[in-house]
Protein backbone atom coordinates (compact mmCIF):
# COMPACT_ATOMS: atom_id res chain seq x y z
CA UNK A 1 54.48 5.06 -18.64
CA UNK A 2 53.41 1.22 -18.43
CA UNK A 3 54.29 1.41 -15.10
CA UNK A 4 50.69 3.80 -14.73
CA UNK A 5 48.44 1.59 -16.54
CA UNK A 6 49.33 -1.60 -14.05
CA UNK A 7 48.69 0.38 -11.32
CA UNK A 8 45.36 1.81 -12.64
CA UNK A 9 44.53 -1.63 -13.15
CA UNK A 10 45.10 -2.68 -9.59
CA UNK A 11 43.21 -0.27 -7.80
CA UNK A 12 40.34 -1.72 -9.24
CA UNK A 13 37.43 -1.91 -6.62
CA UNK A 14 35.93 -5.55 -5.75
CA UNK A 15 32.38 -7.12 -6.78
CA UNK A 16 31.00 -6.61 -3.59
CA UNK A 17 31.84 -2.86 -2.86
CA UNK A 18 30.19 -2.32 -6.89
CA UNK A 19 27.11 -3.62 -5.62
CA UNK A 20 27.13 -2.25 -2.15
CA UNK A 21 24.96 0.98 -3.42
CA UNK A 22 22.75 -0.87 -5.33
CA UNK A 23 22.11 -3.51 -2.37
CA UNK A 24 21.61 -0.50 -0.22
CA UNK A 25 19.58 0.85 -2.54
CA UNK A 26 17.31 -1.71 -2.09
CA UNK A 27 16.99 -1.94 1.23
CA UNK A 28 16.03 1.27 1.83
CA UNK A 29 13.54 0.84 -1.02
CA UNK A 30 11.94 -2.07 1.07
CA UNK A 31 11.61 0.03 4.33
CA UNK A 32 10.38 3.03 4.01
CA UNK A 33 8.26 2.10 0.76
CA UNK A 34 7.45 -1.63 0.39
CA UNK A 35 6.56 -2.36 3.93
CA UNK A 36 4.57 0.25 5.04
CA UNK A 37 2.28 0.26 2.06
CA UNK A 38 1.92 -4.02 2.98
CA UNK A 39 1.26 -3.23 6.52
CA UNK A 40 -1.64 -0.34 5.18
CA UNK A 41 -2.94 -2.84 2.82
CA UNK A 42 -3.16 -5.52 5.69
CA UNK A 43 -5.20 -3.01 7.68
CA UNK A 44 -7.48 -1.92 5.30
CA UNK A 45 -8.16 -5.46 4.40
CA UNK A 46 -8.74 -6.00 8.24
CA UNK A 47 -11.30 -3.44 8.49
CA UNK A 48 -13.46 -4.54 5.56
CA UNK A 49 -13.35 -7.52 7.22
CA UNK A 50 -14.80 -6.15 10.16
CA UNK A 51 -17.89 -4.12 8.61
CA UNK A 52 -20.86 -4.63 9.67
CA UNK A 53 -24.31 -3.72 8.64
CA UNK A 54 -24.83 0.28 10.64
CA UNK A 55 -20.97 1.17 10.55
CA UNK A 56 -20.74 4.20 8.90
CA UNK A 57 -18.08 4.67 6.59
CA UNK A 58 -16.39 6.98 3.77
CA UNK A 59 -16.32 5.69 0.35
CA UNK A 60 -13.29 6.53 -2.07
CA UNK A 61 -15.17 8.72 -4.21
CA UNK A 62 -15.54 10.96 -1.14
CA UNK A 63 -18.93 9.84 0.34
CA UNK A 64 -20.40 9.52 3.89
CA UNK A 65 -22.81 6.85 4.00
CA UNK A 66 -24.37 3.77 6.52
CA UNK A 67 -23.45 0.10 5.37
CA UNK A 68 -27.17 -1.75 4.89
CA UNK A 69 -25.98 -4.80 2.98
CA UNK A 70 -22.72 -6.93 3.65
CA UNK A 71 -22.10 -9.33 0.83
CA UNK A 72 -18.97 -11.15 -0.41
CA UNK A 73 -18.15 -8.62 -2.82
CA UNK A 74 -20.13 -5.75 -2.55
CA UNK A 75 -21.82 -3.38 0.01
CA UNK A 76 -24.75 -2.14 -0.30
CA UNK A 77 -24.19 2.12 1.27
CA UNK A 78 -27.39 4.41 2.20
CA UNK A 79 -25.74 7.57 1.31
CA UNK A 80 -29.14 9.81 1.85
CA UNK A 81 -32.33 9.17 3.34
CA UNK A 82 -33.73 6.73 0.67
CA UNK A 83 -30.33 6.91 -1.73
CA UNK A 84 -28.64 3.09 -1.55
CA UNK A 85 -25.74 2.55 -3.54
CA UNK A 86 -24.06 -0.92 -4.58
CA UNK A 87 -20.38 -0.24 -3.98
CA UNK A 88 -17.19 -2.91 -4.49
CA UNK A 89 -15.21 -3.63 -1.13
CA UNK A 90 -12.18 -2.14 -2.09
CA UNK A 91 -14.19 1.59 -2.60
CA UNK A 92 -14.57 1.66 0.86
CA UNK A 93 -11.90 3.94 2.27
CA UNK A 94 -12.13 4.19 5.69
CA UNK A 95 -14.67 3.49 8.30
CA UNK A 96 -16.00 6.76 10.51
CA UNK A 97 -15.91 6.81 14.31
């Protein structure tokens, strides 16, 4: 009956195939959701960048609007015919062709 426990005991897997899954795990975690979302970030970043004063643009909140005012932090958005807005860069969500 020993005999069963020794041999239980040897068929023990080793440290690297316990963390295999887990390492996997990871990986897979950094491909198809880590890296993308740096790569969108790195574009969006690009394309505030890029505004310019006439681009029209979509703010996050859902808005159409023409960029008047470029500053260092904000943007100052006509969103109707004598409507201007003061908006942060970041709630500019995309810019319109």
């Amino acid at each position: 009956m020993i005999d069963f426990a020794y041999a239980a005991d040897a068929a023990q897997p080793s440290m690297l195939m316990q963390f295999a899954p887990l390492v996997l795990i990871l990986v897979v975690f950094y491909f198809l959701i880590m890296r993308p979302q740096q790569k969108k970030f790195k574009a969006h970043q690009a394309m505030l960048a890029e505004l310019k004063r006439g681009d029209k643009v979509i703010l996050a909140s859902g808005f159409k609007g023409t960029v008047n005012k470029v500053g260092e932090q904000f943007f100052t958005v006509e969103i109707a015919r004598g409507v201007e807005v003061e908006v942060e860069r970041n709630a500019i969500a995309s810019k319109v062709e």
